[in-house]
Every structure is written in structure tokens, then in C-alpha cells.
N, C-alpha and C. Protein backbone atom coordinates (compact mmCIF):
# COMPACT_ATOMS: atom_id res chain seq x y z
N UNK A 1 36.93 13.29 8.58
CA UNK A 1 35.82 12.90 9.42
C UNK A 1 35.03 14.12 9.87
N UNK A 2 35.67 15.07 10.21
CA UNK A 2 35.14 16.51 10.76
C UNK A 2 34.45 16.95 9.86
N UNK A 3 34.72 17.11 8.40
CA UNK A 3 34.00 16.96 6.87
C UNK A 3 32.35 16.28 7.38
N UNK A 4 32.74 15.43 7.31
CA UNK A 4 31.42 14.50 7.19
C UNK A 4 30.36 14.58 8.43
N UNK A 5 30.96 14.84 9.67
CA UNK A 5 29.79 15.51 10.47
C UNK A 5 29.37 16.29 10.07
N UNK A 6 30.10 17.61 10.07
CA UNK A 6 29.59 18.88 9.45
C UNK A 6 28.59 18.90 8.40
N UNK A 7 28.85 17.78 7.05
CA UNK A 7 28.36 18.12 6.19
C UNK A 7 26.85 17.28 6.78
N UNK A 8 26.87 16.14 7.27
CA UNK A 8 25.49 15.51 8.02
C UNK A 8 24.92 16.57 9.19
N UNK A 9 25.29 17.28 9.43
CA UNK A 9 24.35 18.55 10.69
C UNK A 9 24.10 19.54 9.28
N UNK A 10 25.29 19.97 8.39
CA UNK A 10 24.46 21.11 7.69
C UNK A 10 23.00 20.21 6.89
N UNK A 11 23.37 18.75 6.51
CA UNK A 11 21.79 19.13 5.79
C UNK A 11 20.79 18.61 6.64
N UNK A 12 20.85 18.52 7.64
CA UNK A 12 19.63 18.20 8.88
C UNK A 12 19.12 19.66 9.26
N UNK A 13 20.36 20.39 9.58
CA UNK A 13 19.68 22.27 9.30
C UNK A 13 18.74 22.56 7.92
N UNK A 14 19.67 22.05 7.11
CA UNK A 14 19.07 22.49 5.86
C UNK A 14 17.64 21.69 5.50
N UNK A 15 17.77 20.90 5.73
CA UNK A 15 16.46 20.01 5.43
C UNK A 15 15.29 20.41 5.84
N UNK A 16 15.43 20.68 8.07
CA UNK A 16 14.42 21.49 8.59
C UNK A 16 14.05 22.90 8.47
N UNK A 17 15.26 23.46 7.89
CA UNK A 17 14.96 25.25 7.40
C UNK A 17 14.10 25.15 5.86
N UNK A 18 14.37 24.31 5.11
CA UNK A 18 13.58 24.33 3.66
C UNK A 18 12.47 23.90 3.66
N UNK A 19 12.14 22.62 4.68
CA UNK A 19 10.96 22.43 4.50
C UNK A 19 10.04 23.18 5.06
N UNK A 20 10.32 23.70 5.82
CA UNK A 20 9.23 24.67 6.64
C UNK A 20 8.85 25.87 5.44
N UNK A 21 10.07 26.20 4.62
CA UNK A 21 9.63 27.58 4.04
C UNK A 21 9.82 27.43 2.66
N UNK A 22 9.50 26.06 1.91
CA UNK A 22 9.28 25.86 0.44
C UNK A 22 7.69 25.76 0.31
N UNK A 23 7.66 26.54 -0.85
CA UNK A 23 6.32 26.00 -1.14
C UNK A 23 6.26 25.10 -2.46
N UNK A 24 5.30 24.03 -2.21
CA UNK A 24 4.68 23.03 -2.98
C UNK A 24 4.66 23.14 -4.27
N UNK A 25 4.84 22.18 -5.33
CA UNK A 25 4.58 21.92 -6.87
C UNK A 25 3.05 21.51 -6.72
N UNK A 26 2.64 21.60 -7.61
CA UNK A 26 0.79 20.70 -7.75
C UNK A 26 1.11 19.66 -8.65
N UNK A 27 2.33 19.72 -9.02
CA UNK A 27 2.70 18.37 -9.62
C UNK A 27 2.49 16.93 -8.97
N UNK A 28 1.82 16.29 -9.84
CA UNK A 28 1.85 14.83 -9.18
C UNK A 28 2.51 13.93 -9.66
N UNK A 29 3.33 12.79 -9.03
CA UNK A 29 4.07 11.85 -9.25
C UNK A 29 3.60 10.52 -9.04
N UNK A 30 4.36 9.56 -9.80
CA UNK A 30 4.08 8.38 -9.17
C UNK A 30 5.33 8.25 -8.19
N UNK A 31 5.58 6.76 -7.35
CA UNK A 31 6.46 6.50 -6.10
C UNK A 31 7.88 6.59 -7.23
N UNK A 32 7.46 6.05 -8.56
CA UNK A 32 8.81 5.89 -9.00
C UNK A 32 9.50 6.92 -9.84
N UNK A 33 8.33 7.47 -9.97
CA UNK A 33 8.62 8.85 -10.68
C UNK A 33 9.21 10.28 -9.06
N UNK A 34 8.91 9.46 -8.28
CA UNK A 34 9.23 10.90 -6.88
C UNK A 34 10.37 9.65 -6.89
N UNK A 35 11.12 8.53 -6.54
CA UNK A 35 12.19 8.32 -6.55
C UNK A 35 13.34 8.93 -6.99
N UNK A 36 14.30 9.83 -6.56
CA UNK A 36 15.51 10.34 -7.08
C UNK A 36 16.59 10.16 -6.80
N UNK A 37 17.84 9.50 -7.30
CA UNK A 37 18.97 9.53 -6.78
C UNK A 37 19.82 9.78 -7.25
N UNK A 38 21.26 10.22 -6.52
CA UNK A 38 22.83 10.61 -7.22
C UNK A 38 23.78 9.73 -7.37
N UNK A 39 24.14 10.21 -8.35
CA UNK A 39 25.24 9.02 -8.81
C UNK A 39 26.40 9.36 -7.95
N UNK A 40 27.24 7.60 -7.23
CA UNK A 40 28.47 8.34 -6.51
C UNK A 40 29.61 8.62 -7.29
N UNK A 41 30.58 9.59 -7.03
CA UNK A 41 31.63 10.02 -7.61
C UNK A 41 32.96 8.92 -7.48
N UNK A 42 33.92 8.56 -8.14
CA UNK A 42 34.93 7.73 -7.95
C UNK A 42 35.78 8.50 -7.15
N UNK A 43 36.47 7.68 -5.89
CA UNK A 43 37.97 8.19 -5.29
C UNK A 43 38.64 8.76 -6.24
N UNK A 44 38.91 8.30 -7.26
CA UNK A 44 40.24 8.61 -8.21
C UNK A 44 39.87 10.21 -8.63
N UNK A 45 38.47 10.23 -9.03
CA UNK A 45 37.78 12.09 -9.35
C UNK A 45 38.15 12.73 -8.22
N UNK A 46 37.73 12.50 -6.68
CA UNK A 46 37.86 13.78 -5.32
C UNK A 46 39.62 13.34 -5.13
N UNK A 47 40.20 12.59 -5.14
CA UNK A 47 41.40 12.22 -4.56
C UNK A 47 41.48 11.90 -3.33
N UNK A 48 43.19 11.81 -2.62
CA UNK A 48 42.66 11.43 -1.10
C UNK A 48 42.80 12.66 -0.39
N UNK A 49 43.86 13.93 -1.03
CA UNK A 49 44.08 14.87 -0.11
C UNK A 49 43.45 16.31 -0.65
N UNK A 50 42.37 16.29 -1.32
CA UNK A 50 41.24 17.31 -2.05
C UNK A 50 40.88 17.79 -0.72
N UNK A 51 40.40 17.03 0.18
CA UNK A 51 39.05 17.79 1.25
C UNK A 51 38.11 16.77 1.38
N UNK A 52 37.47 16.01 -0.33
CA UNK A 52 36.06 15.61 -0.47
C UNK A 52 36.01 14.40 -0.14
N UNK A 53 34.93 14.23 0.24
CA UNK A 53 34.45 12.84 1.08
C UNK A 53 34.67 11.95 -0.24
N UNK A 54 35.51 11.04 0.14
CA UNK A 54 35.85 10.55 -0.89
C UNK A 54 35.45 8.82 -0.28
N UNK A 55 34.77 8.33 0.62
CA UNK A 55 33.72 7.33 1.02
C UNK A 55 32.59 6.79 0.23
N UNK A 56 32.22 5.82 1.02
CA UNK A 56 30.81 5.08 0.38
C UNK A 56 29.91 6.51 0.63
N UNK A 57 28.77 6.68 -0.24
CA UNK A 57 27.94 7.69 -0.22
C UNK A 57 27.11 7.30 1.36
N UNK A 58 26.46 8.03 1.78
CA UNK A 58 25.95 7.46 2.66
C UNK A 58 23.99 7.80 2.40
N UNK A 59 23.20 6.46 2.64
CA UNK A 59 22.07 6.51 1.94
C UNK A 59 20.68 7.44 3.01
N UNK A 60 20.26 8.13 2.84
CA UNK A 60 19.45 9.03 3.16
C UNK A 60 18.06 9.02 2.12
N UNK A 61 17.00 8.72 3.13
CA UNK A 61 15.62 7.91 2.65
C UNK A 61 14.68 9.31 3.19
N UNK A 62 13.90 9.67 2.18
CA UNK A 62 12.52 10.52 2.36
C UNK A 62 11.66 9.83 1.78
N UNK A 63 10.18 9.47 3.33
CA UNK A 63 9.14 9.11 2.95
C UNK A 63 7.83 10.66 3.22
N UNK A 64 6.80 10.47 1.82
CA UNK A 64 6.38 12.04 2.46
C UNK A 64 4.74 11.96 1.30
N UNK A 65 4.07 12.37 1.49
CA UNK A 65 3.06 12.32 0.21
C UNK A 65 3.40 13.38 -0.80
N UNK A 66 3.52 12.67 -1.93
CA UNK A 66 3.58 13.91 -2.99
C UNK A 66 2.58 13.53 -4.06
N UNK A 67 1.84 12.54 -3.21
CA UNK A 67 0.63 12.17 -4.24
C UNK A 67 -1.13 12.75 -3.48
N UNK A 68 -2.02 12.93 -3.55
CA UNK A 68 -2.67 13.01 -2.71
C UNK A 68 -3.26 14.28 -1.46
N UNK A 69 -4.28 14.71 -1.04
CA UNK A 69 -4.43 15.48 -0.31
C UNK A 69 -3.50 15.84 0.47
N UNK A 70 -2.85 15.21 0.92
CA UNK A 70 -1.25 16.35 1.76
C UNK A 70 -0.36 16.41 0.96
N UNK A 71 -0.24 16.33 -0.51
CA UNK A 71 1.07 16.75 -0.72
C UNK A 71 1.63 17.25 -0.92
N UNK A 72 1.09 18.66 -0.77
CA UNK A 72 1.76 20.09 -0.67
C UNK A 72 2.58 19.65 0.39
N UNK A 73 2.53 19.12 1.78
CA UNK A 73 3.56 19.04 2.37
C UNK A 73 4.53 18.02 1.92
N UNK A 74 4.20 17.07 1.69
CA UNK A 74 5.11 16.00 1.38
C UNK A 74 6.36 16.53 0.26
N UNK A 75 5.60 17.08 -0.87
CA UNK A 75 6.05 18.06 -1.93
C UNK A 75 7.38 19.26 -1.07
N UNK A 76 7.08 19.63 -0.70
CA UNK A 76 7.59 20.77 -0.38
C UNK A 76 8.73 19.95 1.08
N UNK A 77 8.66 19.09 1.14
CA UNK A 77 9.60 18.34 2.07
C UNK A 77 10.89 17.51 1.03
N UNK A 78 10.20 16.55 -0.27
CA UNK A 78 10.90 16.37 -1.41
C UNK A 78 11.79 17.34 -1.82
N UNK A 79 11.33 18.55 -2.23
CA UNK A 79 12.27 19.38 -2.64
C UNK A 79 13.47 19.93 -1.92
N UNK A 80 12.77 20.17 -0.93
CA UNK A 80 14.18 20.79 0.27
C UNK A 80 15.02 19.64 0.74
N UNK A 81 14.94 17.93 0.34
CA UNK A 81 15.64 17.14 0.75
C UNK A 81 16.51 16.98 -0.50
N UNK A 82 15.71 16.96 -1.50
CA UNK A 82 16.95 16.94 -3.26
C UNK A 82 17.76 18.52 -3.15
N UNK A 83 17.06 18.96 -2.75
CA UNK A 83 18.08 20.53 -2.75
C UNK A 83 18.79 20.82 -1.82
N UNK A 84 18.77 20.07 -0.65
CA UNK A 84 20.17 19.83 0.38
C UNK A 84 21.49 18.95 -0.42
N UNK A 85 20.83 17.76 -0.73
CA UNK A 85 21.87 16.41 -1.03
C UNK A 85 22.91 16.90 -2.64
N UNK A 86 22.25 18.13 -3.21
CA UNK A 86 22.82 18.31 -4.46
C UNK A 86 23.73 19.03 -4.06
N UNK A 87 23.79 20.09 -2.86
CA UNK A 87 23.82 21.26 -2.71
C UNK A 87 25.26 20.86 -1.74
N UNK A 88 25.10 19.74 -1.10
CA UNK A 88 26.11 19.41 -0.17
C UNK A 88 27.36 18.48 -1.06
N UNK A 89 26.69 18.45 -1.95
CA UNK A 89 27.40 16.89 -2.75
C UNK A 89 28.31 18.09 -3.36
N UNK A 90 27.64 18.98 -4.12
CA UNK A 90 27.90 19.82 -4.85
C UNK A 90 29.30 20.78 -4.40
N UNK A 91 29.37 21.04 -2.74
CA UNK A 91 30.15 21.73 -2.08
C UNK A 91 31.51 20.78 -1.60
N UNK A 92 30.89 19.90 -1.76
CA UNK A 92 32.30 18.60 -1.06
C UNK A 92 33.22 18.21 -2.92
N UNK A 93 32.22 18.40 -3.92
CA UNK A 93 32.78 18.24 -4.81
C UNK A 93 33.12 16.51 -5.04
N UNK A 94 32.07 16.25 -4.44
CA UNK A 94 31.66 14.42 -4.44
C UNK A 94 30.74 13.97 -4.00
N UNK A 95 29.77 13.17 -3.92
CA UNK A 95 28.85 12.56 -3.73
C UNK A 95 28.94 11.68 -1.75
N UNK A 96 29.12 13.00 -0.98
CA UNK A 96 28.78 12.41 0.07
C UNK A 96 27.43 11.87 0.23
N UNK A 97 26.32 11.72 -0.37
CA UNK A 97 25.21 11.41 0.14
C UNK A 97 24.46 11.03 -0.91
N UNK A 98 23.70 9.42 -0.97
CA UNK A 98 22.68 9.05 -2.19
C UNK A 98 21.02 9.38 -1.36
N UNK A 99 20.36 9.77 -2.04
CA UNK A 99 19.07 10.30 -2.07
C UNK A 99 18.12 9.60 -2.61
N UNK A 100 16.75 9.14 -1.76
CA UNK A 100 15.72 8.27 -2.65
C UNK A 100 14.71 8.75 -2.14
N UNK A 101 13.52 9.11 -2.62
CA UNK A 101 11.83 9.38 -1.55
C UNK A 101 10.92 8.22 -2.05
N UNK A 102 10.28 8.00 -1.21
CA UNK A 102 9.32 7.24 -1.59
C UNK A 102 7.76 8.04 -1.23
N UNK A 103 6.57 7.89 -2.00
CA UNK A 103 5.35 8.71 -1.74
C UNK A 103 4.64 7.46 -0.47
N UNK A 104 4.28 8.28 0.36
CA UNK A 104 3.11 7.52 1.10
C UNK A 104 1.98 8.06 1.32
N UNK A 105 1.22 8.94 0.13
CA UNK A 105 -0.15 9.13 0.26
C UNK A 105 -0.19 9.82 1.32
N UNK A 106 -0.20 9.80 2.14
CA UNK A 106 -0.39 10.15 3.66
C UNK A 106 -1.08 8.69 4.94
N UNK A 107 -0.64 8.13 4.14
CA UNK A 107 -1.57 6.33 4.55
C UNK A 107 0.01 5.98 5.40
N UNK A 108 -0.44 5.52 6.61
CA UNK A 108 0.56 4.62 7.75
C UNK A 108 0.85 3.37 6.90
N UNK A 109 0.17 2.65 6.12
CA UNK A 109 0.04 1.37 6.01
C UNK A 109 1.29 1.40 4.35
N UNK A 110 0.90 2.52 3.68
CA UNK A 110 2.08 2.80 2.52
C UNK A 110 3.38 3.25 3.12
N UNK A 111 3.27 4.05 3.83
CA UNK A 111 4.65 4.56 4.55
C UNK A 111 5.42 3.81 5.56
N UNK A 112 4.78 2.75 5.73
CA UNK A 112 5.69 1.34 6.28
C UNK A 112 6.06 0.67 5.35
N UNK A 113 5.73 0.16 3.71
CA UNK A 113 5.81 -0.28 2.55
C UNK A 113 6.96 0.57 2.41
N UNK A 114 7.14 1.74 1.81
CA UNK A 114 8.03 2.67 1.28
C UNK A 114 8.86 2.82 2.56
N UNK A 115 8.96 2.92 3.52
CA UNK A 115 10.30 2.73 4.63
C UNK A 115 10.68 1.38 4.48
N UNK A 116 10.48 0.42 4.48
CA UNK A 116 10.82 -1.04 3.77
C UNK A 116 11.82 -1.31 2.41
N UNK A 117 10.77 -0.24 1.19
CA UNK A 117 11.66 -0.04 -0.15
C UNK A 117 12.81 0.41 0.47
N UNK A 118 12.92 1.53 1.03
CA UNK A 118 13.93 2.25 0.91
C UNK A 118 14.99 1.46 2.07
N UNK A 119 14.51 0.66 3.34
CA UNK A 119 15.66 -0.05 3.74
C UNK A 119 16.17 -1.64 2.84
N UNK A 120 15.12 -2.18 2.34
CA UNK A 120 15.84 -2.94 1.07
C UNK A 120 16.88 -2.01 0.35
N UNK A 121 16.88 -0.97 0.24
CA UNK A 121 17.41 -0.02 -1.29
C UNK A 121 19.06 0.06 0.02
N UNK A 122 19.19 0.22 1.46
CA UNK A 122 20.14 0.10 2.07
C UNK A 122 20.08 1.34 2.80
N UNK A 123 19.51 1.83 3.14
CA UNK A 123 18.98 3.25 3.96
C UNK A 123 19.77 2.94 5.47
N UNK A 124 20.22 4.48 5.20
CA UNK A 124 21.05 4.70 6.61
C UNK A 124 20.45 5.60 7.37
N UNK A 125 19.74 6.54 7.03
CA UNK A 125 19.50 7.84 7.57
C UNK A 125 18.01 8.19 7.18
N UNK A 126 16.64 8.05 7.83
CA UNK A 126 15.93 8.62 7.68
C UNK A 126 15.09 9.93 7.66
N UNK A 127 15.24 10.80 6.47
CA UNK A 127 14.60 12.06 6.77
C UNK A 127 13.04 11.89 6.63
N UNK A 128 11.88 11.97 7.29
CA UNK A 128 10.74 11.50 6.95
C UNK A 128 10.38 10.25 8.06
N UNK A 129 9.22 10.27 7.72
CA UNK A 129 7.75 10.68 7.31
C UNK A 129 7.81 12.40 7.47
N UNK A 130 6.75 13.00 6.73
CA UNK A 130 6.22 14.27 6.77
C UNK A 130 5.02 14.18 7.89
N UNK A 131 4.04 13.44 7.68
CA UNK A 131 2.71 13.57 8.50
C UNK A 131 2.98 12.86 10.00
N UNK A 132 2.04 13.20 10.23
CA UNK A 132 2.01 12.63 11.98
C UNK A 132 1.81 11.61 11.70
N UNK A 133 0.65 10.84 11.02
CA UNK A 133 0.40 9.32 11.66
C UNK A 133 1.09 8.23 10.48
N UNK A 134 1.51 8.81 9.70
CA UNK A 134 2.80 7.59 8.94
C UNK A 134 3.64 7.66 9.75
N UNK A 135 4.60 8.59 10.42
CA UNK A 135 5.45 8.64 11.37
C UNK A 135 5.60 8.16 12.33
N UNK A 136 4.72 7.95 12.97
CA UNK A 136 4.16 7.00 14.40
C UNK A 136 4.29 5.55 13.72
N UNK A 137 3.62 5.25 12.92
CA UNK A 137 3.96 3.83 12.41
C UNK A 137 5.19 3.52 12.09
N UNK A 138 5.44 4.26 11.51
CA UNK A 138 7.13 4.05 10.75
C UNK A 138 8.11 4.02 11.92
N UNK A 139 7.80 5.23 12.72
CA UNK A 139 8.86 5.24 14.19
C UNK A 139 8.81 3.71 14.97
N UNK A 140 7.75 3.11 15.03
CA UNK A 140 8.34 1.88 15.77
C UNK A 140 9.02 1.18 14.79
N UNK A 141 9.07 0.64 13.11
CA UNK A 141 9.69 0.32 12.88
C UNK A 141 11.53 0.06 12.71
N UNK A 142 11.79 1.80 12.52
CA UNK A 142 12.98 2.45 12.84
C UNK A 142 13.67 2.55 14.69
N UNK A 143 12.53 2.01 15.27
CA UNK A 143 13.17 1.51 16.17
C UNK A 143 13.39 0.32 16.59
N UNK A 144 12.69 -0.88 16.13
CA UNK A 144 13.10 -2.00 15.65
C UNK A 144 14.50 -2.57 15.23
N UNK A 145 15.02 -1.67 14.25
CA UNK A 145 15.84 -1.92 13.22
C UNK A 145 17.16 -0.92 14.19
N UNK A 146 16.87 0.01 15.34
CA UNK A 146 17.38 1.27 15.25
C UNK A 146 18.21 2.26 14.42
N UNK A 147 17.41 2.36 13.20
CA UNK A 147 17.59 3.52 12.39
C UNK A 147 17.32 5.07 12.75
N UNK A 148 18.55 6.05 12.52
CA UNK A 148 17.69 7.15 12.91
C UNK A 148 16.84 7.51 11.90
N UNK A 149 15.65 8.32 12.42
CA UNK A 149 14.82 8.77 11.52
C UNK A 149 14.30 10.42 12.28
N UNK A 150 14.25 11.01 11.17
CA UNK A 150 14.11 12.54 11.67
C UNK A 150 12.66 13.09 10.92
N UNK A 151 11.79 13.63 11.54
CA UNK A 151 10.61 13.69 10.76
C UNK A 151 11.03 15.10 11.23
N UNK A 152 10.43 15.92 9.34
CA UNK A 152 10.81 17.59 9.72
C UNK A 152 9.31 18.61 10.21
N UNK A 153 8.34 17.77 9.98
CA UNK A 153 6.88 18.23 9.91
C UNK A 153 6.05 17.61 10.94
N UNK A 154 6.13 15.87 11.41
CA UNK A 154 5.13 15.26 12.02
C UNK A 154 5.29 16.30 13.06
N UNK A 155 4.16 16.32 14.25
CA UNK A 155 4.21 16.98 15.37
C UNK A 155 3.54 16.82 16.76
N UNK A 156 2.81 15.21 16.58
CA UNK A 156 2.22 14.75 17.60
C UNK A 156 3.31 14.40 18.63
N UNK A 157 3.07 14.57 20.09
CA UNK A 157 4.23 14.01 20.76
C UNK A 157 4.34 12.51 20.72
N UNK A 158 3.27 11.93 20.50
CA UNK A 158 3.31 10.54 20.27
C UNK A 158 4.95 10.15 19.24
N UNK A 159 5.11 10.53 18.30
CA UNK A 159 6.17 10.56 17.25
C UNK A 159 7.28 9.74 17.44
N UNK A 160 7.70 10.15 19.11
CA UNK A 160 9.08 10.00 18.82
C UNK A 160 8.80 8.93 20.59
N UNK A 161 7.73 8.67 20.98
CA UNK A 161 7.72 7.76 21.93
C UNK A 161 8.14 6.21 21.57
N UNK A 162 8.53 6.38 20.13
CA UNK A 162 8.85 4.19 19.89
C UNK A 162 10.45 4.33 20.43
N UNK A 163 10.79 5.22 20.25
CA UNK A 163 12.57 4.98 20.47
C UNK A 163 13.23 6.68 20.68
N UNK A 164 15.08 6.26 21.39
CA UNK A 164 16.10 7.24 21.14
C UNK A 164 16.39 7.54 20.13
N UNK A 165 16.00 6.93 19.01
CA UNK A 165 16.36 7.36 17.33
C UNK A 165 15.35 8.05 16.67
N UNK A 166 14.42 8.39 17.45
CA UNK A 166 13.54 8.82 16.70
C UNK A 166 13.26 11.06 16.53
N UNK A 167 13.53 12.03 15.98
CA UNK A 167 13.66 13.23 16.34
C UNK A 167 12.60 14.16 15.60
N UNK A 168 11.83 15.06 16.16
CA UNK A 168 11.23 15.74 15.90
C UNK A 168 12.21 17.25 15.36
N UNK A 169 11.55 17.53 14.28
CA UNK A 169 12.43 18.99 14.10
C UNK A 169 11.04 20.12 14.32
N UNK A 170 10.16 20.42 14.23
CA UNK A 170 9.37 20.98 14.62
C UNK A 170 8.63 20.59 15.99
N UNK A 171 8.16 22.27 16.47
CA UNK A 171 7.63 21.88 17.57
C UNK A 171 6.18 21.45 17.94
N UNK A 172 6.32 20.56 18.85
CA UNK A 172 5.00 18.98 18.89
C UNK A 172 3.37 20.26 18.88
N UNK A 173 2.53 19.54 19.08
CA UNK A 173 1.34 19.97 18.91
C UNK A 173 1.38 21.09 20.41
N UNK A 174 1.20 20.56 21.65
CA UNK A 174 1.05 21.49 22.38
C UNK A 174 1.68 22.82 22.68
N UNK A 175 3.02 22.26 22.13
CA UNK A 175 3.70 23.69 22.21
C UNK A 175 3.38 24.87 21.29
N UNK A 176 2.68 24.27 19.63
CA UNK A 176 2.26 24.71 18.60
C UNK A 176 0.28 25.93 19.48
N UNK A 177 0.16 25.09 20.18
CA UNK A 177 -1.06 25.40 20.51
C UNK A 177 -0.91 26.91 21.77
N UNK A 178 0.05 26.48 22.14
CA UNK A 178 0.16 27.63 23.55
C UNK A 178 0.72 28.88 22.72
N UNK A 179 1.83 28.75 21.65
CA UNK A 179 1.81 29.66 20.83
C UNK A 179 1.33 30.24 20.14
């Protein structure tokens, strides 16, 4: 169990340290083409007394634009979320964690669609929205449902006013401004 916190705080570090300091593909995708996920590993491969999370994977959802005028950020949020989940899976030597993104343009009205896909798909853990105002939309949903959801980029304080589940990893606009 101590495993599995650890490994859920390292990629919430990791997630907010990469996205801030990856830079962007100009590659464009479609939603199903930015969809990515890992296959889980069998108990019988990690064993029971290996170390490795040898559990249901647990599902972790990025919504972010990787289509569209912001998606250098969205982009560069994608990558540092597939390069945590490989990276952690990779270190446990099993598939603690399945991975999916969905694109939302930068549109509120897609990024409630694609937070939807991805809780049909069984989403436990939201990393995302990237932008401020998909996030705000999406945050009351995820508080609805109370899902956590962690946006690594939005930064309006509005963000995280729908709910306790809701977390900013960067700091909000005014604090951005006095600095």
C-alpha cells in the first residue's frame, strides 16, 4: 500500500514538474489518435512478494488540446502525463496505472464531452484540463461525480471553486501577476 501512495504522489510531482518544462510537438492529432493506453500486467508476471503493484491498474484521464491554437500546451501536458505512467509502471515493474487523453480543442463544451469519454472508459483520477476555461466547466462536473481532478496549467482562481476535489498545481493568476 505504501508502494502505491508513493508511486500516486511521485507522478502528481512528476506530471506538474514536466509539464511546466516540456516543450510542445507541432504535431497534430486526432482525439483518437492522442488516446493512449497501457496494457495491465498479470499477478502471475509481478508475483505477490516482488514489491510490484500487483492490483487493478488504476485509471488516470488527461483532457488538454493537442489539436488547435493552444496545443502547445495541451501537447506538452500529453507528453509529461505518458512519460510519468510509463516511467512509474516501468519502475514498479507492472502496470500500476492505465493512461487515456482525450483532445478538447481548448472548447469547455468538448472538454465536458471528453471528461465523459474518459469517465465512461472508468476514470479514477483526473490529470487535466490544461486551460482555464475547460477546467472550470469540467470542475463542476468532477464535483458532481466527486472525482479528483488536478489541472497542472489552468490558473484562474475560479478553477477549483466547484469542489474539495478539485487542485491547482500552478500558481492562480494573481499570484502569477504580483510576481
Amino acid at each position: 500500500m505504501k508502494k502505491l501512495v508513493s508511486s500516486v504522489l511521485a507522478a502528481s510531482m512528476v506530471l506538474s514538474l514536466a509539464a511546466c518544462g516540456s516543450s510542445a510537438s507541432t504535431d497534430t492529432a486526432s482525439s483518437s489518435e492522442a488516446a493512449s493506453t497501457s496494457t495491465a500486467a498479470t499477478t502471475e508476471a509481478a508475483g505477490e512478494d516482488s514489491g510490484a503493484y500487483t492490483g487493478t491498474p488504476i485509471k488516470i484521464g488527461g483532457i488538454g488540446p493537442v489539436t488547435g491554437g493552444a496545443a502547445i500546451y495541451g501537447q506538452a501536458v500529453k507528453n509529461a502525463e505518458e512519460l510519468a505512467v510509463k516511467e512509474i509502471n516501468a519502475a514498479n515493474g507492472s502496470d500500476v496505472f492505465e493512461w487515456k487523453f482525450e483532445d478538447d480543442e481548448h472548447d469547455a463544451e468538448k472538454s465536458v464531452n471528453a471528461y465523459n469519454t474518459l469517465k465512461d472508459w472508468g476514470l479514477q483520477v483526473l490529470a487535466g484540463p490544461v486551460t482555464t476555461t475547460p477546467s472550470i466547466a469540467v470542475a463542476a462536473e468532477t464535483a458532481n461525480d466527486n472525482l479528483f481532478m488536478m489541472t497542472p496549467s489552468a490558473s484562474a482562481p475560479a478553477v477549483i471553486e466547484s469542489g474539495d476535489n478539485v487542485f491547482q498545481i500552478c500558481f492562480t493568476d494573481p499570484n502569477q501577476g504580483v510576481a
